[in-house]
N, C-alpha and C. Protein backbone atom coordinates (compact mmCIF):
# COMPACT_ATOMS: atom_id res chain seq x y z
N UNK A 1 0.83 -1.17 0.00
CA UNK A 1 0.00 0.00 0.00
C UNK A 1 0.88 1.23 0.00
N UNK A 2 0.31 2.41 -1.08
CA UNK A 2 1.13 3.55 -0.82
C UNK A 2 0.77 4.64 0.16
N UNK A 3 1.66 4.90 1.43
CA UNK A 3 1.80 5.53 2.28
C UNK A 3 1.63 7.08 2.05
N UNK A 4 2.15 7.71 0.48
CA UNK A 4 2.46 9.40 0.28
C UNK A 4 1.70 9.85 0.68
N UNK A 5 2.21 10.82 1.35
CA UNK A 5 1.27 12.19 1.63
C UNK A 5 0.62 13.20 0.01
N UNK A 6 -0.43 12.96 -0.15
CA UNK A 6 -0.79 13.91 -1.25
C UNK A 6 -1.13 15.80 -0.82
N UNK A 7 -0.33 16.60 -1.38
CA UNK A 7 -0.91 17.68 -0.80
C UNK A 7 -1.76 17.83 -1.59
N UNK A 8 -2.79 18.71 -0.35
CA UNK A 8 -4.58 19.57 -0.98
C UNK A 8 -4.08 20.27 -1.73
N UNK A 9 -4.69 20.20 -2.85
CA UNK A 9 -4.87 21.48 -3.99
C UNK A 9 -5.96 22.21 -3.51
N UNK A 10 -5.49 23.66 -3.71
CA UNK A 10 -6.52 24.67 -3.51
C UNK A 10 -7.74 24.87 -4.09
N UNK A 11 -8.62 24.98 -3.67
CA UNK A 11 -9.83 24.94 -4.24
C UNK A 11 -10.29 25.93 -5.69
N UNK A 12 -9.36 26.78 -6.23
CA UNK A 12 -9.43 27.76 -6.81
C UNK A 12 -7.94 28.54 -7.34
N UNK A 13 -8.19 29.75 -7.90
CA UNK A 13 -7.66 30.72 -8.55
C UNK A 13 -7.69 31.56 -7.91
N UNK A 14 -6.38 32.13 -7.14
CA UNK A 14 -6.25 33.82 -7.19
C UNK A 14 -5.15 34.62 -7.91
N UNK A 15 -5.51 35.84 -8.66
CA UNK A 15 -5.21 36.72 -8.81
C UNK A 15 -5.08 37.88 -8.41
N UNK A 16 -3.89 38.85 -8.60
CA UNK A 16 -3.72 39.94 -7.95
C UNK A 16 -3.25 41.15 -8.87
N UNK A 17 -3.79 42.03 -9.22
CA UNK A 17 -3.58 43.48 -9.28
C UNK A 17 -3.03 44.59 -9.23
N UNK A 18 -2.11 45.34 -9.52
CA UNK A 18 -2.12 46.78 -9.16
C UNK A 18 -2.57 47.56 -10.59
N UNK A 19 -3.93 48.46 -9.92
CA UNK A 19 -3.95 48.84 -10.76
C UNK A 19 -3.93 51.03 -10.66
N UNK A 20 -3.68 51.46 -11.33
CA UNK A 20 -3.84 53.35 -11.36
C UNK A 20 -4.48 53.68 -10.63
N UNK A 21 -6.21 53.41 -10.87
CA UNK A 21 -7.26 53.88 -10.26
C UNK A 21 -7.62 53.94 -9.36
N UNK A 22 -8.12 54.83 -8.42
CA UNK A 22 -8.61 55.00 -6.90
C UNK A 22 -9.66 53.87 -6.40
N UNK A 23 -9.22 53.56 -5.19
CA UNK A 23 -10.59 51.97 -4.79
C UNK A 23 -11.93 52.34 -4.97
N UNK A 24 -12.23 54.04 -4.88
CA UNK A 24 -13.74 54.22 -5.44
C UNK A 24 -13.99 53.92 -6.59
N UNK A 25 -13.54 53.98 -7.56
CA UNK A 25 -13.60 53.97 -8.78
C UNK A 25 -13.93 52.34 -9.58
N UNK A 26 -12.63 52.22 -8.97
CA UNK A 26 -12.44 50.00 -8.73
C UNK A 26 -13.74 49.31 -8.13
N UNK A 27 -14.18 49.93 -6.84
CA UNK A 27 -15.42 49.60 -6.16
C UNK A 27 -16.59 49.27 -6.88
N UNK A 28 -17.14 50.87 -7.34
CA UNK A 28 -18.13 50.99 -8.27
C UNK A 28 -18.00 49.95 -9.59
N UNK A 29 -17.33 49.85 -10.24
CA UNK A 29 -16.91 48.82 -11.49
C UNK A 29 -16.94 47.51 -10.88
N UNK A 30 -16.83 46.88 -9.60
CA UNK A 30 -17.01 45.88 -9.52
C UNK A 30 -18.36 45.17 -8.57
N UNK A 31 -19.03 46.89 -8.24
CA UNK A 31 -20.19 46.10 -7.51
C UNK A 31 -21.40 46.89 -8.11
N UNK A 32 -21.63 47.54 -9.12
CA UNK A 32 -23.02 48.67 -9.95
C UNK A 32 -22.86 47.29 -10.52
N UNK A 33 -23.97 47.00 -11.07
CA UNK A 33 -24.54 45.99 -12.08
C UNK A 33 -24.33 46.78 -13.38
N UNK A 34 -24.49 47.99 -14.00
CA UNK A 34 -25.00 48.86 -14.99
C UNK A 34 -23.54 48.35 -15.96
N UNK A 35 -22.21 48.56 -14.81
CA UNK A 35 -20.58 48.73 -14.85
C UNK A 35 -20.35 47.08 -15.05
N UNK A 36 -20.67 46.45 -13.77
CA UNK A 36 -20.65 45.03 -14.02
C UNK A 36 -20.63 44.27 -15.12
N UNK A 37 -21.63 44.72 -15.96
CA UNK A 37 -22.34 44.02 -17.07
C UNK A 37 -21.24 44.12 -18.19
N UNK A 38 -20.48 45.04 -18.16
CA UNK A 38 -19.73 44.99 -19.33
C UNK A 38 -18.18 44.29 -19.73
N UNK A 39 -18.14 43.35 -18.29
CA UNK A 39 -17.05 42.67 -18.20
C UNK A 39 -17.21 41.27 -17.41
N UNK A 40 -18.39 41.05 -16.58
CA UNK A 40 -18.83 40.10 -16.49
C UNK A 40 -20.44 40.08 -16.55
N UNK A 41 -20.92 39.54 -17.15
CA UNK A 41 -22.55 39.66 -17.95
C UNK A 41 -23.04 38.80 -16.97
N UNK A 42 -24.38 39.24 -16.72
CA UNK A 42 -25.30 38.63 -16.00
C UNK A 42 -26.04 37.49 -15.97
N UNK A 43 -25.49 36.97 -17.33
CA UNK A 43 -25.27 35.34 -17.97
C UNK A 43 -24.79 34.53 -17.29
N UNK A 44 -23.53 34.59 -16.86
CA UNK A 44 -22.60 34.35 -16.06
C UNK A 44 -22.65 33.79 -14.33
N UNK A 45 -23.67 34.86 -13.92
CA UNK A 45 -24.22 34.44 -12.81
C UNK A 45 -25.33 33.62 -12.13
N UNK A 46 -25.28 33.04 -11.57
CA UNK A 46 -26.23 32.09 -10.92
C UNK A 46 -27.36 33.14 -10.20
N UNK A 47 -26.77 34.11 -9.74
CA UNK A 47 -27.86 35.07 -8.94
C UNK A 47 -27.15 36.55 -9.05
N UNK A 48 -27.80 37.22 -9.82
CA UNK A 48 -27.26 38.85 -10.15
C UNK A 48 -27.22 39.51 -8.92
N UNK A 49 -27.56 39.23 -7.48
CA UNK A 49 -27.07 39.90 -6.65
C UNK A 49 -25.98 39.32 -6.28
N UNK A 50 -25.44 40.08 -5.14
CA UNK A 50 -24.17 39.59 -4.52
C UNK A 50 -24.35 38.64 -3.31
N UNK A 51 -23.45 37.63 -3.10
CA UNK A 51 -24.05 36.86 -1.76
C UNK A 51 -23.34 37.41 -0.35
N UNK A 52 -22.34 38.50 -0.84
CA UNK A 52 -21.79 39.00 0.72
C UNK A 52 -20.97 40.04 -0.03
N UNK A 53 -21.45 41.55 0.29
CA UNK A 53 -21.14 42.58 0.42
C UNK A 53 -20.05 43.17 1.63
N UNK A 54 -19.01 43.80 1.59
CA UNK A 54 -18.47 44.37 2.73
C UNK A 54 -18.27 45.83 1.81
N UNK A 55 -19.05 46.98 2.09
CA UNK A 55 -18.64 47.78 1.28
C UNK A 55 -17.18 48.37 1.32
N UNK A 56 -16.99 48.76 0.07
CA UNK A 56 -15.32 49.57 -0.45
C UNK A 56 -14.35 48.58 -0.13
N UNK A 57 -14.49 47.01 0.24
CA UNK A 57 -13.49 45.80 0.98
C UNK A 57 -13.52 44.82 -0.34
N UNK A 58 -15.03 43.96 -0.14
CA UNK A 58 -15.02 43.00 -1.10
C UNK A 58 -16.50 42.76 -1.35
N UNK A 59 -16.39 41.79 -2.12
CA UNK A 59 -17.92 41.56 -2.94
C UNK A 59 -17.76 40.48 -3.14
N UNK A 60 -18.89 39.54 -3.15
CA UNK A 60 -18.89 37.90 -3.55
C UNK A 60 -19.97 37.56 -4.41
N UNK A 61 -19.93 36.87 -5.28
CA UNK A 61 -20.92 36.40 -6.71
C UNK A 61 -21.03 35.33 -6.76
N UNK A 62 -21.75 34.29 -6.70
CA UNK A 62 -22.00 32.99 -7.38
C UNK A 62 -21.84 32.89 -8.86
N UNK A 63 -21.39 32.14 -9.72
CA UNK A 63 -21.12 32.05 -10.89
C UNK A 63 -21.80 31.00 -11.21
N UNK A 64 -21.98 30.03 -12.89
CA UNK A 64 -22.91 29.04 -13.12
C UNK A 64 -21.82 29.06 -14.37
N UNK A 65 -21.43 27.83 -14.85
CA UNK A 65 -20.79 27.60 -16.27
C UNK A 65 -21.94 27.76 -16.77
N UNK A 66 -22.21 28.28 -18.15
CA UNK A 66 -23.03 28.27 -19.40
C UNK A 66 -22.93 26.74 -19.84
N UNK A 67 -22.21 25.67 -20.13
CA UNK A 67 -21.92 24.26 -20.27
C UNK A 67 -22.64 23.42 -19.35
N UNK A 68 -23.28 22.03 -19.92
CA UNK A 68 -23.14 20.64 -18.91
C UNK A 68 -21.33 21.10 -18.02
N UNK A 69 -21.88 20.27 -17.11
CA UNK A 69 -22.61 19.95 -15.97
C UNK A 69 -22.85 21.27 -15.38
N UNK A 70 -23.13 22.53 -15.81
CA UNK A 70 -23.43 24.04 -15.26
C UNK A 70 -23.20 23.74 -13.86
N UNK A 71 -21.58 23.24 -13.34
CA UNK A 71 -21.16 23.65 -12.33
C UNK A 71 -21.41 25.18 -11.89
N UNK A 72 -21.35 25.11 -10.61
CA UNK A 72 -21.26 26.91 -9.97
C UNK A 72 -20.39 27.29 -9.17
N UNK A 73 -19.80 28.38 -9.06
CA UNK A 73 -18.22 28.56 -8.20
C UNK A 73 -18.80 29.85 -7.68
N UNK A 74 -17.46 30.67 -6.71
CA UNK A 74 -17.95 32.07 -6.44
C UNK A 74 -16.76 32.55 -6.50
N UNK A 75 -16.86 34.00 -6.93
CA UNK A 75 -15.52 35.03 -7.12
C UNK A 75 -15.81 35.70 -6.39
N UNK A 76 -14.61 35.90 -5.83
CA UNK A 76 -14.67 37.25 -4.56
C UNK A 76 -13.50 38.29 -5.41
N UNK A 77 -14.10 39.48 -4.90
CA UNK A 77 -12.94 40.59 -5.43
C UNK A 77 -12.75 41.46 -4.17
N UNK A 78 -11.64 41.70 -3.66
CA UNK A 78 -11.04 42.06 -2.66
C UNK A 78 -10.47 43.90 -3.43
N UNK A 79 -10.66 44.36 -2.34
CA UNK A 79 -10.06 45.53 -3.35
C UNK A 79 -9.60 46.68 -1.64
N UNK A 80 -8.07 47.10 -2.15
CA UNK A 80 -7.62 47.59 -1.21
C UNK A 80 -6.66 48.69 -1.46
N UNK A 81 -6.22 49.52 -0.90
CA UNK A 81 -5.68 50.92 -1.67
C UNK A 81 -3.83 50.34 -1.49
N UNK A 82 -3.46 50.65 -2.57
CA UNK A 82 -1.85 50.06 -2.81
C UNK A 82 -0.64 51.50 -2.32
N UNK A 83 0.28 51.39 -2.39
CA UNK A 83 1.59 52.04 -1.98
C UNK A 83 1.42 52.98 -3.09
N UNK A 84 1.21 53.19 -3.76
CA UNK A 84 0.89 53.68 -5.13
C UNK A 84 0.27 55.14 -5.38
N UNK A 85 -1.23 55.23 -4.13
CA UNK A 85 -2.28 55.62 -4.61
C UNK A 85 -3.11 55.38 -5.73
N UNK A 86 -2.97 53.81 -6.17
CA UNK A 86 -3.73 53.37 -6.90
C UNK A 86 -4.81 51.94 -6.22
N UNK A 87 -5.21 51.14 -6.51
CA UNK A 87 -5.62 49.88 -5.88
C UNK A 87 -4.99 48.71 -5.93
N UNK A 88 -4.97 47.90 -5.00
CA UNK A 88 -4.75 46.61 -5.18
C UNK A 88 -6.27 45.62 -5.37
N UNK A 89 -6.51 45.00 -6.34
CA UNK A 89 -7.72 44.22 -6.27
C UNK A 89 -7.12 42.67 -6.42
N UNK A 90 -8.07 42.23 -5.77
CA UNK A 90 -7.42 40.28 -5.73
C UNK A 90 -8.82 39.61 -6.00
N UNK A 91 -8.90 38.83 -7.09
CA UNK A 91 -9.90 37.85 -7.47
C UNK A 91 -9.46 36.57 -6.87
N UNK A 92 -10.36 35.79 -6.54
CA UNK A 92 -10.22 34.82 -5.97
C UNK A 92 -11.96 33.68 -6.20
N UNK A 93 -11.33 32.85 -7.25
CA UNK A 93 -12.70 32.05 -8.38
C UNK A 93 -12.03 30.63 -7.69
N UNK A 94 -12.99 29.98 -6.68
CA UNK A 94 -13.46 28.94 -6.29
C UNK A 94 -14.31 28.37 -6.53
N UNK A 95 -14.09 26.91 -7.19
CA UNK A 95 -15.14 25.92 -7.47
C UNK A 95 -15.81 25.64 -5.99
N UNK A 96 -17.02 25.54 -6.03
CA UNK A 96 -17.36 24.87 -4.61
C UNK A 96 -18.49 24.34 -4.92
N UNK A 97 -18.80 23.38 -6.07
CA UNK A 97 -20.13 23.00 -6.30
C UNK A 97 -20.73 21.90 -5.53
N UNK A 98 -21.37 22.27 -4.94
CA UNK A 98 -21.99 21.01 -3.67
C UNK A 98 -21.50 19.68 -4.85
N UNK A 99 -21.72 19.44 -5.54
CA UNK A 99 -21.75 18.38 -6.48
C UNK A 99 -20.37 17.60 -6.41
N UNK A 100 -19.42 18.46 -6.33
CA UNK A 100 -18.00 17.87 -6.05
C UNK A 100 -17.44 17.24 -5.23
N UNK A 101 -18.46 18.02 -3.85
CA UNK A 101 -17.89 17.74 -2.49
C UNK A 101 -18.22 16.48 -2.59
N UNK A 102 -19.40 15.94 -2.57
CA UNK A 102 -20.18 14.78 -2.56
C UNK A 102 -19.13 13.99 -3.32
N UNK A 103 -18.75 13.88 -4.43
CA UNK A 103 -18.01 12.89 -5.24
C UNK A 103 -16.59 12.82 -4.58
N UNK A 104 -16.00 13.50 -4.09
CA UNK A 104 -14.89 13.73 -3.52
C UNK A 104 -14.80 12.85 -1.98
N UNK A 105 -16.33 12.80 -1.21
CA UNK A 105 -16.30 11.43 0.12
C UNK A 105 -16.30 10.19 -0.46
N UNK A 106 -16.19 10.00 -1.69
CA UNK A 106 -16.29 7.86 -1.94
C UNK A 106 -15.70 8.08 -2.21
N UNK A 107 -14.40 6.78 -1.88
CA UNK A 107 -13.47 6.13 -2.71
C UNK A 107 -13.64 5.07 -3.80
N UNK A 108 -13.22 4.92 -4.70
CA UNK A 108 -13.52 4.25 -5.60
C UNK A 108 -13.57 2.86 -5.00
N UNK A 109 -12.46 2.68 -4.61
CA UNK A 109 -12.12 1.24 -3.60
C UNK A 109 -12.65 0.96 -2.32
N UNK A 110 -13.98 1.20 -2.06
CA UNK A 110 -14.39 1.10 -0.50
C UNK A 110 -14.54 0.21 -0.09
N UNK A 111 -14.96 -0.93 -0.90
CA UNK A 111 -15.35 -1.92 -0.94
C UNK A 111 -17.13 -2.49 -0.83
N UNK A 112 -17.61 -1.29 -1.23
CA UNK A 112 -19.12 -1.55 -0.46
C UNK A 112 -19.63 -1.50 -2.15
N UNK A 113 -20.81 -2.15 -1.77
CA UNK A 113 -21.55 -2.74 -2.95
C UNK A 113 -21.61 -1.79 -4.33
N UNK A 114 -21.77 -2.44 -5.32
CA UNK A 114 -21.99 -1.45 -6.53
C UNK A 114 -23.80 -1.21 -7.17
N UNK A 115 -23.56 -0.09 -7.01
CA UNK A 115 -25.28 0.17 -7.29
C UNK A 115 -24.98 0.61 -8.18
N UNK A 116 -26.39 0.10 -9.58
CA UNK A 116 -26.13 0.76 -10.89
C UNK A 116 -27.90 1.22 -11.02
N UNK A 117 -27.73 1.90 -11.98
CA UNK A 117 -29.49 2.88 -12.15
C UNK A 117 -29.58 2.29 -13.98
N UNK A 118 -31.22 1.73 -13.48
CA UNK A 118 -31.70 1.45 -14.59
C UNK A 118 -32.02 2.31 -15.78
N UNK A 119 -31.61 2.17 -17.10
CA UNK A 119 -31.80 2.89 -18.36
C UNK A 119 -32.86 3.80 -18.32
């Protein structure tokens, strides 16, 4: 039997930023829907509101692939004023589709019975 330690992969993607513009500016563009829409479309989302607001800090979205299996993830955008006087913003796109978790507790090898679903 193999003993290795496998390390966790992170659940996701982050990215990080510096950009010119003042965090008001950054703010508004990433939490107005009007602004929103023109860089991430409302297609995109599972629910056009936000699921956790901290104003001028961060913002959180549920997402939905357009594709089978229309997995759903959530992006958070972090946004914070840089050395600069410009912003730092950090995306951070986590899969977390209940759907995964579930497939992710069986082992293939459990040994417990095989159930199959009729045609």
């Amino acid at each position: 039997m193999n003993d290795r330690k496998i390390p966790a992969r992170k659940p996701g993607i982050e990215l990080e930023y510096d950009l010119n513009e003042p965090p008001q500016k950054v703010w508004r563009a990433v939490s107005t829907p009007e602004l929103r829409e023109n860089w991430l479309p409302k297609e995109a989302l599972a629910d056009p509101q936000a699921i956790s607001v901290t104003p001028g800090e961060e913002v959180r979205y549920r997402l939905r692939d357009d594709a089978p299996p229309f997995l759903e993830s959530t992006v958070t955008f972090r946004i914070a004023p840089n050395a600069n006087g410009g912003t730092s913003l950090r995306i951070i796109h986590e899969l977390d589709d209940v759907r995964l978790r579930q497939a992710e507790k069986a082992a293939a090898n459990n040994n417990s019975l095989t159930v199959m679903r009729a045609a």
